[in-house]
Protein backbone atom coordinates (compact mmCIF):
# COMPACT_ATOMS: atom_id res chain seq x y z
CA UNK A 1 93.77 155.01 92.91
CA UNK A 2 90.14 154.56 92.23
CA UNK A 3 88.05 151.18 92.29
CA UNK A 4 87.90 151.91 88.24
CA UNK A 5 91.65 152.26 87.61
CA UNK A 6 91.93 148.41 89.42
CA UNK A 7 88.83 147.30 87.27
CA UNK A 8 90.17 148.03 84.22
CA UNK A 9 93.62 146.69 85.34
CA UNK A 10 91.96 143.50 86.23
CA UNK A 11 90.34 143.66 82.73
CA UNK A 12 93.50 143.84 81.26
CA UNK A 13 96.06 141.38 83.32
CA UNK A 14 93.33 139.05 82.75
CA UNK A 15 93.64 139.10 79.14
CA UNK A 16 97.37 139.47 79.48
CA UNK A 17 97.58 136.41 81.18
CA UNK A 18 95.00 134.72 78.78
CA UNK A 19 96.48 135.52 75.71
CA UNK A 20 99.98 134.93 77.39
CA UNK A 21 101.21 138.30 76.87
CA UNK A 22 100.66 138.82 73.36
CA UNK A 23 98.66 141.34 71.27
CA UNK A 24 98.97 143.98 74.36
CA UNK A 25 97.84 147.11 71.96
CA UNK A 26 94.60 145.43 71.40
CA UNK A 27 94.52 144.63 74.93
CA UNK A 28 94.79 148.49 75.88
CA UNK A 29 92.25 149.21 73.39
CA UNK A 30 89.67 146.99 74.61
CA UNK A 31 89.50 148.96 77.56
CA UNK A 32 87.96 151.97 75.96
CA UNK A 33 84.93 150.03 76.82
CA UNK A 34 85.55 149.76 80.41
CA UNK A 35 84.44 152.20 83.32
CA UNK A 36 85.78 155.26 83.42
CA UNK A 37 87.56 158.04 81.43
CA UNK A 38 90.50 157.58 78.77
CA UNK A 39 92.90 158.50 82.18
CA UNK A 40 91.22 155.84 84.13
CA UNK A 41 91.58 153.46 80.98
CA UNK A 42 95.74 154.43 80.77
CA UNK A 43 95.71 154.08 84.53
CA UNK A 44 94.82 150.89 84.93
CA UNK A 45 96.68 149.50 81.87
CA UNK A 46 100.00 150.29 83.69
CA UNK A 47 98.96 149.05 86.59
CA UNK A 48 98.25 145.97 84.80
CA UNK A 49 101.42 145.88 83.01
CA UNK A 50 103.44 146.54 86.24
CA UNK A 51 101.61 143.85 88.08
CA UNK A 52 102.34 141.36 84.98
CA UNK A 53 105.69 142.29 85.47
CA UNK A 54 106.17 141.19 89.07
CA UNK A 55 103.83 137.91 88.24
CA UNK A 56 106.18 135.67 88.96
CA UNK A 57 107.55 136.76 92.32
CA UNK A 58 104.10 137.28 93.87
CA UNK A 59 102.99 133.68 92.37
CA UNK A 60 106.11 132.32 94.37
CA UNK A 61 104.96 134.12 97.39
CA UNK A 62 101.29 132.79 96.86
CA UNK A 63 102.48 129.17 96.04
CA UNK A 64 104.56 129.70 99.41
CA UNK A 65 101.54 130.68 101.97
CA UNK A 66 98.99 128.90 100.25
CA UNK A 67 100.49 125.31 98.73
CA UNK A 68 97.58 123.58 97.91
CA UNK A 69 96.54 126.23 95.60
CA UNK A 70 99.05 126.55 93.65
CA UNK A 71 99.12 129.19 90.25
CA UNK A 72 97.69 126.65 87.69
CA UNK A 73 94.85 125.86 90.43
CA UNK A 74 93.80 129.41 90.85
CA UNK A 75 90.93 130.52 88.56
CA UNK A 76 91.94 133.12 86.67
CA UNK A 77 90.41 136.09 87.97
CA UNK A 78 91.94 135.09 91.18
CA UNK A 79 95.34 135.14 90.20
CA UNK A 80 94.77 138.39 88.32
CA UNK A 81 93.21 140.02 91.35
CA UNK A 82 96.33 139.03 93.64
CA UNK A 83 98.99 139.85 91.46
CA UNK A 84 97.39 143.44 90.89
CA UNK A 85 97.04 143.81 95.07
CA UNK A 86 100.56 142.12 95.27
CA UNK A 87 102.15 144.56 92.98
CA UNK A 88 100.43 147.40 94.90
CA UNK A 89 101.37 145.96 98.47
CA UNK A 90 105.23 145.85 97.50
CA UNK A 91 105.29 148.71 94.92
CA UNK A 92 103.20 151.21 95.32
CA UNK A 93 102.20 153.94 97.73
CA UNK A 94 99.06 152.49 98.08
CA UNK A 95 98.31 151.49 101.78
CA UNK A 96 98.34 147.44 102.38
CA UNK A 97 95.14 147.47 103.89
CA UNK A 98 93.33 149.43 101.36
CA UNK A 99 94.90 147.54 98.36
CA UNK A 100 93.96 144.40 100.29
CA UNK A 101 90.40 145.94 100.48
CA UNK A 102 90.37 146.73 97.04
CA UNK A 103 90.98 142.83 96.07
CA UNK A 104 88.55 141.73 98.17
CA UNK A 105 85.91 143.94 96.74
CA UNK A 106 87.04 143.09 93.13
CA UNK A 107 86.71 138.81 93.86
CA UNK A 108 83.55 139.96 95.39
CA UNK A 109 82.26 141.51 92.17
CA UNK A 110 83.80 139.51 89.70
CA UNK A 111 84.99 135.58 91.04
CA UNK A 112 83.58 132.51 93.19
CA UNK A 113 81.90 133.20 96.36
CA UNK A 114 85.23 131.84 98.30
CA UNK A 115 87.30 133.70 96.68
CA UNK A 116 87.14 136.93 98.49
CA UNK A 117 88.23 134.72 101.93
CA UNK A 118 91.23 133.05 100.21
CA UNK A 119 92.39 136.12 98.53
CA UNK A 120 91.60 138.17 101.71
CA UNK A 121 93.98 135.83 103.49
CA UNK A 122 96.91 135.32 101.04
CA UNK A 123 96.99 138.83 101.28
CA UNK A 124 96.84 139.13 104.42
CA UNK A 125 100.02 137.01 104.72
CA UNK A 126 102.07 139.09 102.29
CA UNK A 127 101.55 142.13 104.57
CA UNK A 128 102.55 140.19 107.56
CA UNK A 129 105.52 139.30 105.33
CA UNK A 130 106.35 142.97 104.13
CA UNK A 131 105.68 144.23 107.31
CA UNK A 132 108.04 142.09 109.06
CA UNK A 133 110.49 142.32 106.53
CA UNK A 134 110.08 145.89 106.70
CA UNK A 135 110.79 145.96 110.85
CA UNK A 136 113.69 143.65 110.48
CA UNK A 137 115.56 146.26 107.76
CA UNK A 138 114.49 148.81 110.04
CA UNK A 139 116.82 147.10 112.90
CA UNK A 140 119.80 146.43 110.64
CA UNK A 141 120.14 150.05 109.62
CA UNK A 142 119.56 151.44 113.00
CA UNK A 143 122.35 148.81 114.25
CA UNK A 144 124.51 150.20 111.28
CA UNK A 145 123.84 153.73 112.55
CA UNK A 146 124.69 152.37 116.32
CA UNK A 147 127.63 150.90 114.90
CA UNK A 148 128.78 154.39 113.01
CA UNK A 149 127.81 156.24 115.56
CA UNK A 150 130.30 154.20 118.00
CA UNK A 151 132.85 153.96 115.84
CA UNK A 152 133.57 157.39 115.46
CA UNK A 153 132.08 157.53 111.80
């Protein structure tokens, strides 16, 4: 996925989330103005759709790791920026460390000049989270396999 694709999906969950979700058609048609071909433009409007979608989970995950900056404290373009990298992290083939790249180079661009260390870090977390999530699975089903395996099944 190129850096355009994620600049036009931060274009759009940003107006998403502004306009609360309403008017999306106008939304996808603003981006014709963005970077990047009509592909690029259709790219990153799913993206940003599919990110909207899992808003609320990764906002519970960034509330979690970081609890004095909660959602409503978040400018914007912050929140947009993780739940794009979020949605990519958990859902996509996308590697965490490249997606988590990505962000960082996107709140460099467009948001404060902290941002890129607190969304570097939240991020951070989340793959920490995923990735130890990810291990532990990994046990159970090998124990379940063990299990089978000694069981005669």
């Amino acid at each position: 996925m190129s850096r355009n694709v994620r600049r036009c999906a931060l274009q759009a969950i940003y107006q998403i989330d502004a306009c609360k979700g309403q008017d999306i058609e106008s939304i996808r048609e603003s981006l014709s103005q963005s970077p990047g071909d009509e592909q690029t433009h259709d790219s990153g409007f799913e993206l940003a759709k599919k990110a909207w979608e899992l808003r609320q989970e990764a906002d519970s995950i960034v509330v979690e790791l970081a609890p004095d900056w909660p959602t409503y404290r978040q400018p914007i373009i912050d929140r947009s920026i993780l739940r794009i990298a979020y949605y990519e992290i958990v859902s996509t083939q996308t590697p965490p460390k490249v997606a988590i790249n990505e962000a960082v180079e996107l709140a460099k661009e467009y948001s404060t000049e902290k941002s890129p260390l607190f969304i570097n870090g939240v991020l951070d977390k989340i793959y920490k989270l995923k990735r130890a999530d990810n291990e532990i699975a990994d046990d159970n089903e090998a124990a379940q396999q063990d299990a089978a395996c000694e069981s005669g099944g």
